[in-house]
C-alpha atoms as a PDB file:
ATOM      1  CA  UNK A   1     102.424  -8.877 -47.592  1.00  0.00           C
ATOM      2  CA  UNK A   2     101.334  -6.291 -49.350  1.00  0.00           C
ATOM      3  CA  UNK A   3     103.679  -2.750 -49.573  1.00  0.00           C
ATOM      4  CA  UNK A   4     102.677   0.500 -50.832  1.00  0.00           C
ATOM      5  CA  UNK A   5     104.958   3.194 -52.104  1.00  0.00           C
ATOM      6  CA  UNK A   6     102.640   5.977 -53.103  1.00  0.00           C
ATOM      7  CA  UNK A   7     102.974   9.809 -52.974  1.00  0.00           C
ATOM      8  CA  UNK A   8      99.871  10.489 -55.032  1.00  0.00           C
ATOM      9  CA  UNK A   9      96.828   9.794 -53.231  1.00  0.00           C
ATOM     10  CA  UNK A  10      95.073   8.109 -56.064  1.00  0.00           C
ATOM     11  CA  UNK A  11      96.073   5.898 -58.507  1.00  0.00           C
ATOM     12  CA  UNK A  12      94.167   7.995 -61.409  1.00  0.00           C
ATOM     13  CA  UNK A  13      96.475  10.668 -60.188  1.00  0.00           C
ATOM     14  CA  UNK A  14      99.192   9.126 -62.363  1.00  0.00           C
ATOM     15  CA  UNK A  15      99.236   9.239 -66.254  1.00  0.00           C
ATOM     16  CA  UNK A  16     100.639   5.226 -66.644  1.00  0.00           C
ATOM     17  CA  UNK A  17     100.794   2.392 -64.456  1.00  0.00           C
ATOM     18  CA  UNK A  18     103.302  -0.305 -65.356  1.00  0.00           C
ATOM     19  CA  UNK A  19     102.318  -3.871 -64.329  1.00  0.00           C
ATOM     20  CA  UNK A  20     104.805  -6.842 -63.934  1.00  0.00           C
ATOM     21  CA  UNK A  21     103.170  -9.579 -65.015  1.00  0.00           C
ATOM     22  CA  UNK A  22     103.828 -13.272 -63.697  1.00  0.00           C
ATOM     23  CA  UNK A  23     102.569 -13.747 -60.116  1.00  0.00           C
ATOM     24  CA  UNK A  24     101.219  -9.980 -60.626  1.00  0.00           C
ATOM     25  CA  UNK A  25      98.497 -10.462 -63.200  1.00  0.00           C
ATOM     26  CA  UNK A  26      97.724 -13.991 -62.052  1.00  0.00           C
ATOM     27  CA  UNK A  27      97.829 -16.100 -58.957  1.00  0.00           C
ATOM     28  CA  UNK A  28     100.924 -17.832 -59.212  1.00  0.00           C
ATOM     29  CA  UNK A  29     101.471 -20.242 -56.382  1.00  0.00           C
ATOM     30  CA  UNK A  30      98.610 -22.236 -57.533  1.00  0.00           C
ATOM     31  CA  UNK A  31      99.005 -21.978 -60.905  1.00  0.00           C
ATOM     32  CA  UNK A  32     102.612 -23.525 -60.239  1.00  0.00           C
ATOM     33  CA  UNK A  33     101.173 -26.122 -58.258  1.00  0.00           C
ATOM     34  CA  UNK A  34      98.920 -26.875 -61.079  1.00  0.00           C
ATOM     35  CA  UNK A  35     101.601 -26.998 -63.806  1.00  0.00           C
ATOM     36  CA  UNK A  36     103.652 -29.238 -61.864  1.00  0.00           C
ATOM     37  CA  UNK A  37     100.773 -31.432 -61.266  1.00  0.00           C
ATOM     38  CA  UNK A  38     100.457 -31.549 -65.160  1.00  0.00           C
ATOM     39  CA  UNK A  39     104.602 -32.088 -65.661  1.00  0.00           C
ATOM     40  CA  UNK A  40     104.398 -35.077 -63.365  1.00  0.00           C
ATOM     41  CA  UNK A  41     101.644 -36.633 -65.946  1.00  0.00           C
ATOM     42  CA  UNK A  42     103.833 -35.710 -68.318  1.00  0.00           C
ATOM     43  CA  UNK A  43     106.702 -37.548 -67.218  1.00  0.00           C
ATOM     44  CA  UNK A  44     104.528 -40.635 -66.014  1.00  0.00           C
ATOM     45  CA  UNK A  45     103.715 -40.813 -70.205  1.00  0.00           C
ATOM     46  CA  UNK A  46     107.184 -39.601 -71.279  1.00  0.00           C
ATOM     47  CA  UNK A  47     109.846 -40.961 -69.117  1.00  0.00           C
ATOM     48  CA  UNK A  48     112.217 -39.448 -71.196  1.00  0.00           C
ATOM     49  CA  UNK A  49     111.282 -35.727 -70.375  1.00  0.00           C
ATOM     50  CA  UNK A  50     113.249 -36.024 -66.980  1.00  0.00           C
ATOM     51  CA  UNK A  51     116.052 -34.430 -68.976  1.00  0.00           C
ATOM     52  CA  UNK A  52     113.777 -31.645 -70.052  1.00  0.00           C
ATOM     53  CA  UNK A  53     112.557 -31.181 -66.209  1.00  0.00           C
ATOM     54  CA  UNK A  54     116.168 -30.897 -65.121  1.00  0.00           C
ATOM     55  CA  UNK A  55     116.890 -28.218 -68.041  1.00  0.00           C
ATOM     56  CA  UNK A  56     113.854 -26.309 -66.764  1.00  0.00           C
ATOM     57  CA  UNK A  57     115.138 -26.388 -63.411  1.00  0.00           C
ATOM     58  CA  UNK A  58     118.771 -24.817 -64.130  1.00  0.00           C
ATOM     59  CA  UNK A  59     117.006 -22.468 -66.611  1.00  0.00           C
ATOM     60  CA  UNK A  60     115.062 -20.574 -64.424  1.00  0.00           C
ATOM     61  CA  UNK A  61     117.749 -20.810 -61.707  1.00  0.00           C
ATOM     62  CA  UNK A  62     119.888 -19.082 -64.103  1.00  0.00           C
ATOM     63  CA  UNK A  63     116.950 -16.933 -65.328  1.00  0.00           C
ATOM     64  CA  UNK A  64     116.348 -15.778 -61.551  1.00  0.00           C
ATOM     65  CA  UNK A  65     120.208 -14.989 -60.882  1.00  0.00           C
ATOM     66  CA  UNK A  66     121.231 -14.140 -64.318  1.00  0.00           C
ATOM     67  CA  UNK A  67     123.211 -10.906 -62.896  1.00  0.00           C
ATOM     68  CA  UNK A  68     125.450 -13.448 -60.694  1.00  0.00           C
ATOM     69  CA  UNK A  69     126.478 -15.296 -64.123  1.00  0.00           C
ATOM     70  CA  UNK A  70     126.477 -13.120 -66.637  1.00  0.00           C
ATOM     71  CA  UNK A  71     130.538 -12.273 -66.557  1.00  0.00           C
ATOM     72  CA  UNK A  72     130.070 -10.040 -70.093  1.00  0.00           C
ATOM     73  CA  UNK A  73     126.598  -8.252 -70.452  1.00  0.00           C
ATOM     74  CA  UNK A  74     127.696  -6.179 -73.180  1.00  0.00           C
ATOM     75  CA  UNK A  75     128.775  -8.773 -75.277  1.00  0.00           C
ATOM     76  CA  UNK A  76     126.779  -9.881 -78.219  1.00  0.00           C
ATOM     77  CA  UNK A  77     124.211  -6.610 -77.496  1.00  0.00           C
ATOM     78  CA  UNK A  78     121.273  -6.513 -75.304  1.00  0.00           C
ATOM     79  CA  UNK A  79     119.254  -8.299 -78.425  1.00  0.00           C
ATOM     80  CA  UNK A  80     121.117 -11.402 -77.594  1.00  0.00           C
ATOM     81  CA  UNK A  81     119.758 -11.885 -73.897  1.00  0.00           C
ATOM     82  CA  UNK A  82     117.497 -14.931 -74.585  1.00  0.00           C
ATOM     83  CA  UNK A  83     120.552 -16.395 -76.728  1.00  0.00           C
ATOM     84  CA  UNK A  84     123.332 -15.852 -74.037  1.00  0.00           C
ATOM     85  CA  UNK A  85     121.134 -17.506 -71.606  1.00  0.00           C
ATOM     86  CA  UNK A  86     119.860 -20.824 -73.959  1.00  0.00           C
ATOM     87  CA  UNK A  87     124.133 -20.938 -73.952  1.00  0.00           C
ATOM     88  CA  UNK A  88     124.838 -20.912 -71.254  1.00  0.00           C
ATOM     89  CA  UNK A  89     122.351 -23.147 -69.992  1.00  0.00           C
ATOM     90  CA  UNK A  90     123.165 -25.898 -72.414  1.00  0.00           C
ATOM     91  CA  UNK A  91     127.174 -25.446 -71.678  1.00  0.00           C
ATOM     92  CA  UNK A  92     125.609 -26.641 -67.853  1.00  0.00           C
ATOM     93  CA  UNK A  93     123.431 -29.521 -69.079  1.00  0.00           C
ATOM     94  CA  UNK A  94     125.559 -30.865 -71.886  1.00  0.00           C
ATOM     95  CA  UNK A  95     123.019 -30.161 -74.427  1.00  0.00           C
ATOM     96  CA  UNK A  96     122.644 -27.647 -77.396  1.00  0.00           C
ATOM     97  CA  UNK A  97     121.359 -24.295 -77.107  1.00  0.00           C
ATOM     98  CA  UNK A  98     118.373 -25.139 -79.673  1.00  0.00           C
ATOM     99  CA  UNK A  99     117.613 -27.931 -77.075  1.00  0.00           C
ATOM    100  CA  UNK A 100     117.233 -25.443 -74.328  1.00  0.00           C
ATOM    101  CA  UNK A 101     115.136 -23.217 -76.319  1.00  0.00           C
ATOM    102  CA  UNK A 102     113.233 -25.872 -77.562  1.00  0.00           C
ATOM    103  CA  UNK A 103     112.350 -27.174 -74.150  1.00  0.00           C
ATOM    104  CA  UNK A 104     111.427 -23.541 -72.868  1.00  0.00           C
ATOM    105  CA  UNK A 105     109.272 -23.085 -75.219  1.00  0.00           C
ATOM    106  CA  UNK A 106     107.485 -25.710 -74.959  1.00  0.00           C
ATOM    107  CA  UNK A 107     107.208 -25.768 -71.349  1.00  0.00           C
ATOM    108  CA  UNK A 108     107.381 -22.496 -70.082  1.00  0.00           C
ATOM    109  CA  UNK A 109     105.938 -20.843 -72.942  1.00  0.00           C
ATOM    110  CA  UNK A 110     103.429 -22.928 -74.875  1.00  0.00           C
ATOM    111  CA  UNK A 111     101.973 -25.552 -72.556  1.00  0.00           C
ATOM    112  CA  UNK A 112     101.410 -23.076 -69.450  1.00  0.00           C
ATOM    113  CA  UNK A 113      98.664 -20.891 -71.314  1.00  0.00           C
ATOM    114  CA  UNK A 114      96.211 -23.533 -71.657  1.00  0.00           C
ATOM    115  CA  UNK A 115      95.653 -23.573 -68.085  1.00  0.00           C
ATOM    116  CA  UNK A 116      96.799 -19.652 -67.100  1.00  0.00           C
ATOM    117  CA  UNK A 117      93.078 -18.143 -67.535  1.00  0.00           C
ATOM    118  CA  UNK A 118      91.609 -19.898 -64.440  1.00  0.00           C
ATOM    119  CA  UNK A 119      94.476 -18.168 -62.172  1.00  0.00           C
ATOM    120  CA  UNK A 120      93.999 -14.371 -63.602  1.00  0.00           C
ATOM    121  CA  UNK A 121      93.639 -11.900 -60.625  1.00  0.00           C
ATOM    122  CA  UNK A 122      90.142 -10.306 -61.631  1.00  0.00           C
ATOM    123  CA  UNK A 123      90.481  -7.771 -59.312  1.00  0.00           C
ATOM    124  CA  UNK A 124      93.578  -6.261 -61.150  1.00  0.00           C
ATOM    125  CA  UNK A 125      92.373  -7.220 -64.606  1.00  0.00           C
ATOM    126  CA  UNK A 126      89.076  -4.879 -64.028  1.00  0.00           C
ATOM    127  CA  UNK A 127      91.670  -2.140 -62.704  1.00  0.00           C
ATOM    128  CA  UNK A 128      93.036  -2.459 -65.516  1.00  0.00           C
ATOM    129  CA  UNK A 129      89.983  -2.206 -67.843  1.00  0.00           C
ATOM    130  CA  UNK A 130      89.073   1.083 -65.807  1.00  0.00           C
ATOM    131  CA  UNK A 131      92.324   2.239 -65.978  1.00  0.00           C
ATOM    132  CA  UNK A 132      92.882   2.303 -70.159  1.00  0.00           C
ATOM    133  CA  UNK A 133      88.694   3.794 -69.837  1.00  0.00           C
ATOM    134  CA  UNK A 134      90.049   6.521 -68.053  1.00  0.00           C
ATOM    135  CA  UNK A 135      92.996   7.192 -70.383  1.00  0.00           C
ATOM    136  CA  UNK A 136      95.442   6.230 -68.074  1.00  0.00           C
ATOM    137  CA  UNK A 137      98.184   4.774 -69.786  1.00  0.00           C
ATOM    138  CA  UNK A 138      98.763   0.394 -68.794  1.00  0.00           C
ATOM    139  CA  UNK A 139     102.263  -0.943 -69.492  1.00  0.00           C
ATOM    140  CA  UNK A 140     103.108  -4.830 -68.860  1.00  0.00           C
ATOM    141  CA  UNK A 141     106.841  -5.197 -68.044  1.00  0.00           C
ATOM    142  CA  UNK A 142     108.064  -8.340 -67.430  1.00  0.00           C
ATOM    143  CA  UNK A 143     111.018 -10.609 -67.600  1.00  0.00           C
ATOM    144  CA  UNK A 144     109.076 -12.923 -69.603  1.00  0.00           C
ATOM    145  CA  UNK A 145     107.447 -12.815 -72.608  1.00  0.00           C
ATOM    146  CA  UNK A 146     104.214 -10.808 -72.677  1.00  0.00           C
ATOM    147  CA  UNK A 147     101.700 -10.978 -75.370  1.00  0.00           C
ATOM    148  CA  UNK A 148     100.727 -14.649 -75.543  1.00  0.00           C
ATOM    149  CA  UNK A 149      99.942 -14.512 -71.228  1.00  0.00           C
ATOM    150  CA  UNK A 150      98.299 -11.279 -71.985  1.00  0.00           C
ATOM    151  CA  UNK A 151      95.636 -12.794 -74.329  1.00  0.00           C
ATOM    152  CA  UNK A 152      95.569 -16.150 -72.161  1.00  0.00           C
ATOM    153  CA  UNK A 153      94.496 -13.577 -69.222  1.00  0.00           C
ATOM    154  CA  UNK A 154      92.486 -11.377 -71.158  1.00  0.00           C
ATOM    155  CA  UNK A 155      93.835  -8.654 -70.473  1.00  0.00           C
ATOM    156  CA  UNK A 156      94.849  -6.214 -72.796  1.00  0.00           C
ATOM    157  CA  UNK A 157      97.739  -3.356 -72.464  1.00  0.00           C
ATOM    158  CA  UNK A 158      98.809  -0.135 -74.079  1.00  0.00           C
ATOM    159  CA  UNK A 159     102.269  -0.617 -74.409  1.00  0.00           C
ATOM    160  CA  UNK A 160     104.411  -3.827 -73.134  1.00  0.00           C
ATOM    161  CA  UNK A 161     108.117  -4.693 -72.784  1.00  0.00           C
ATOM    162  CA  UNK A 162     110.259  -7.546 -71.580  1.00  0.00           C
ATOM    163  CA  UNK A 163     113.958  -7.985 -70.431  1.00  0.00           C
ATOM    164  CA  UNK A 164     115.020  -9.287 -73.667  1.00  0.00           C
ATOM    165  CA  UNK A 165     113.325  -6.318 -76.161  1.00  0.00           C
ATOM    166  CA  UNK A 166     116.740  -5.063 -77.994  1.00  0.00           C
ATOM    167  CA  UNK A 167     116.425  -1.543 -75.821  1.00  0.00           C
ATOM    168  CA  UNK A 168     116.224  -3.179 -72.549  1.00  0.00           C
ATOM    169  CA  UNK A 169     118.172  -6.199 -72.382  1.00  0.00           C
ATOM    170  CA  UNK A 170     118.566  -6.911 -68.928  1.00  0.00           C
ATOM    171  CA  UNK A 171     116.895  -8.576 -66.278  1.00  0.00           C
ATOM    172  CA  UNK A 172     114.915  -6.498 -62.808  1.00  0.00           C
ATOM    173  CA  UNK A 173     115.560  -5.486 -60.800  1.00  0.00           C
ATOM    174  CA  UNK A 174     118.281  -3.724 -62.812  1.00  0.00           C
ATOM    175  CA  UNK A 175     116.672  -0.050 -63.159  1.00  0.00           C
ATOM    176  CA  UNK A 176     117.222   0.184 -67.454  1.00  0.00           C
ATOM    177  CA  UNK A 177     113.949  -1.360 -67.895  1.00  0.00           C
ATOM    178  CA  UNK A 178     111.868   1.313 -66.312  1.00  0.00           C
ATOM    179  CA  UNK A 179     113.848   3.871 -67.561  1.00  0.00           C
ATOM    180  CA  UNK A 180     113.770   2.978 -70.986  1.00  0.00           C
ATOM    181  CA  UNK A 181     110.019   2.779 -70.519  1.00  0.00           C
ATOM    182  CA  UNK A 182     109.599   6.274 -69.203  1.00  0.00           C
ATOM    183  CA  UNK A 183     111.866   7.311 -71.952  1.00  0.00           C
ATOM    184  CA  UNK A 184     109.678   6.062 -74.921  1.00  0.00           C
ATOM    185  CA  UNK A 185     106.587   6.598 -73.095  1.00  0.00           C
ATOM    186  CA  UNK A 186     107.447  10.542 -72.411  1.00  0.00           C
ATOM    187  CA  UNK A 187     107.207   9.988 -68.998  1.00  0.00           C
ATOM    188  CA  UNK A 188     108.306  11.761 -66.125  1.00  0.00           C
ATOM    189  CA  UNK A 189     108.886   9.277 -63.237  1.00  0.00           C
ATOM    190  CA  UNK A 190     106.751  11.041 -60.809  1.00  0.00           C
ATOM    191  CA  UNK A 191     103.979  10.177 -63.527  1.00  0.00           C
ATOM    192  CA  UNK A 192     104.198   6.154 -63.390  1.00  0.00           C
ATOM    193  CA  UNK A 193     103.603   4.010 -60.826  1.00  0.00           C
ATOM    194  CA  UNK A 194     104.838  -0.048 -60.878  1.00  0.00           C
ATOM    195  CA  UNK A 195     102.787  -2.411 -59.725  1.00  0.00           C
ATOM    196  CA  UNK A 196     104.108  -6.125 -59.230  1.00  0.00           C
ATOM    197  CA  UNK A 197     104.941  -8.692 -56.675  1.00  0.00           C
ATOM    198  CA  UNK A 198     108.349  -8.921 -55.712  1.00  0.00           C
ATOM    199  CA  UNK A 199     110.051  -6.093 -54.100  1.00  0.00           C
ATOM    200  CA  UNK A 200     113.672  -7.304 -54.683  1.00  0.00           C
ATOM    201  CA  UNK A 201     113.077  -7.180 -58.289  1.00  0.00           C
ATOM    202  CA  UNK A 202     109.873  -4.780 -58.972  1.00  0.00           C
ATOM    203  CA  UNK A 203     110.049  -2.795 -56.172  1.00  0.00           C
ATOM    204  CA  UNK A 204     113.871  -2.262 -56.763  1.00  0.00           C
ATOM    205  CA  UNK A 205     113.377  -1.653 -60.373  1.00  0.00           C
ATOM    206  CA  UNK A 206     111.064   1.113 -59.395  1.00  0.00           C
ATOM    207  CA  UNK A 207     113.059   2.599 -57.079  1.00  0.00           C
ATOM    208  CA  UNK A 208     115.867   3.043 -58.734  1.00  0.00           C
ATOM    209  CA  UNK A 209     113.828   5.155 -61.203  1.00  0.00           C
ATOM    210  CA  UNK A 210     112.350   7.292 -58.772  1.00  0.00           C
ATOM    211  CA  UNK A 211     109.228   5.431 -59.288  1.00  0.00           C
ATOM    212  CA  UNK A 212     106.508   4.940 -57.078  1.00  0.00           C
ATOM    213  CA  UNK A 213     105.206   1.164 -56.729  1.00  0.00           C
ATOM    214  CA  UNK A 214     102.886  -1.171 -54.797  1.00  0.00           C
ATOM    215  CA  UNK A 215     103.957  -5.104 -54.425  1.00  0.00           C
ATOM    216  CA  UNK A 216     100.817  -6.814 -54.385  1.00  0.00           C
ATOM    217  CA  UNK A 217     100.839 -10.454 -51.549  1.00  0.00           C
ATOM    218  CA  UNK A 218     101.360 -13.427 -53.719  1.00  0.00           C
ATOM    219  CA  UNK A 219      98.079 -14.423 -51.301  1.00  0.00           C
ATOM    220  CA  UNK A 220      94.787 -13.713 -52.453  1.00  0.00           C
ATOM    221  CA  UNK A 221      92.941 -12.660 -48.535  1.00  0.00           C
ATOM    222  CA  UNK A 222      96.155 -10.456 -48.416  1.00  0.00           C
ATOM    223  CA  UNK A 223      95.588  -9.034 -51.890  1.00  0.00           C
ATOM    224  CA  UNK A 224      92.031  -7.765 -51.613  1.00  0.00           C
ATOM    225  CA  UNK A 225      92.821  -5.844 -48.350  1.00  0.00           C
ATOM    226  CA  UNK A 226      93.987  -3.601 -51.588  1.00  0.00           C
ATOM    227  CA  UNK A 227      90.315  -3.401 -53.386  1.00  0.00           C
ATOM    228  CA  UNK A 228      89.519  -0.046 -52.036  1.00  0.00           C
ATOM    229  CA  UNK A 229      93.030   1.651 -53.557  1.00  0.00           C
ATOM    230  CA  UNK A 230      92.439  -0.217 -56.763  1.00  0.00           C
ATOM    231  CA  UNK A 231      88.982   1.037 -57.333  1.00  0.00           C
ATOM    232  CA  UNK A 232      88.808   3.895 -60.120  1.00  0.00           C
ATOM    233  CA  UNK A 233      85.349   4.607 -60.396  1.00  0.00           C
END
């Protein structure tokens, strides 16, 4: 369902608009249908990957939930996000952290983007082109990395950020990220709006910024009801 948090009337109204990015910028139910279609080939040819599949699993458990087991955030700095997790995920699987990261990588990283382009939202990536044509400023946030999905999408951004950038580290819907954001952008937060798909972790993230925000349905027949708002010209 779609939810919209505006007190502007227009979206041009505002000087940035900060974008999550995974199941925002593309259509992600399908696209994770697809990718598990293509790990179960995978593991039909590699038998051995189960142990991969199962690290994948816990990872982005823990990825999802990382504020219930993270019991020292301030240790090792926010730089060391992606580290603390790799750790703590191989302490769970009986592997080594360059195992986890290895497997991530791969699978979650390297492999997806081969297939991400035919799941891009066109709808929002047009906005988007209108949007930086009309000098308003786009920002992709996300807890993921950015610039690899970005050019798999083809979509390009003014500025973008993840959890794990050294000024940020933390996950949404913890509020830093968006601050730190309107901070280095010289923004006031009454001049952004977030756009993403989950409220309980964009929505939130917004919101405790003072931010205004619209969570977009994961659905497509939900998502165009939107069109008319997202048009800028």
């Amino acid at each position: 369902m779609n939810q919209v948090c505006m007190r502007k009337e227009k979206i041009t109204q505002y000087k940035a608009v900060i974008f999550d990015l995974d199941g925002t910028l593309y259509y992600q139910n399908p696209f994770r249908l697809r990718m598990a279609c293509w790990l179960l080939g995978h593991l039909i040819k590699h038998p051995s990957a189960i142990k991969d599949i199962l690290i994948i699993k816990k990872y982005r458990k823990v990825r999802e939930r990382w504020e219930q087991y993270d019991t020292a955030p301030e240790t090792g700095g926010a730089q060391e996000l992606d580290a603390r997790q790799y750790a703590f995920v191989a302490d769970k699987m009986k592997v080594t952290p360059e195992r986890v990261q290895r497997t991530i990588t791969f699978f979650m990283l390297e492999a997806p983007l081969k297939l991400l382009g035919g799941y891009r939202d066109t709808m929002l990536a047009d906005m988007i082109k209108e949007l930086r044509e009309h000098k308003i400023t786009v920002i992709v946030y996300s807890d993921y990395p950015v610039q690899d999905k970005l050019k798999a999408l083809r979509i390009k951004a003014d500025a973008c950020y993840t959890s794990a950038d050294r000024q940020i580290g933390c996950m949404k819907p913890d509020p830093k990220g968006i601050r730190v954001i309107l901070k280095e952008q010289e923004l006031f937060n009454a001049e952004a709006l977030m756009i993403g798909d989950r409220y309980e972790k964009d929505g939130l993230a917004a919101k405790g910024n003072g931010v205004d925000y619209i969570i977009v349905s994961k659905k497509k027949k939900e998502r165009v009801l939107l069109k008319d708002l997202f048009k800028i010209s």
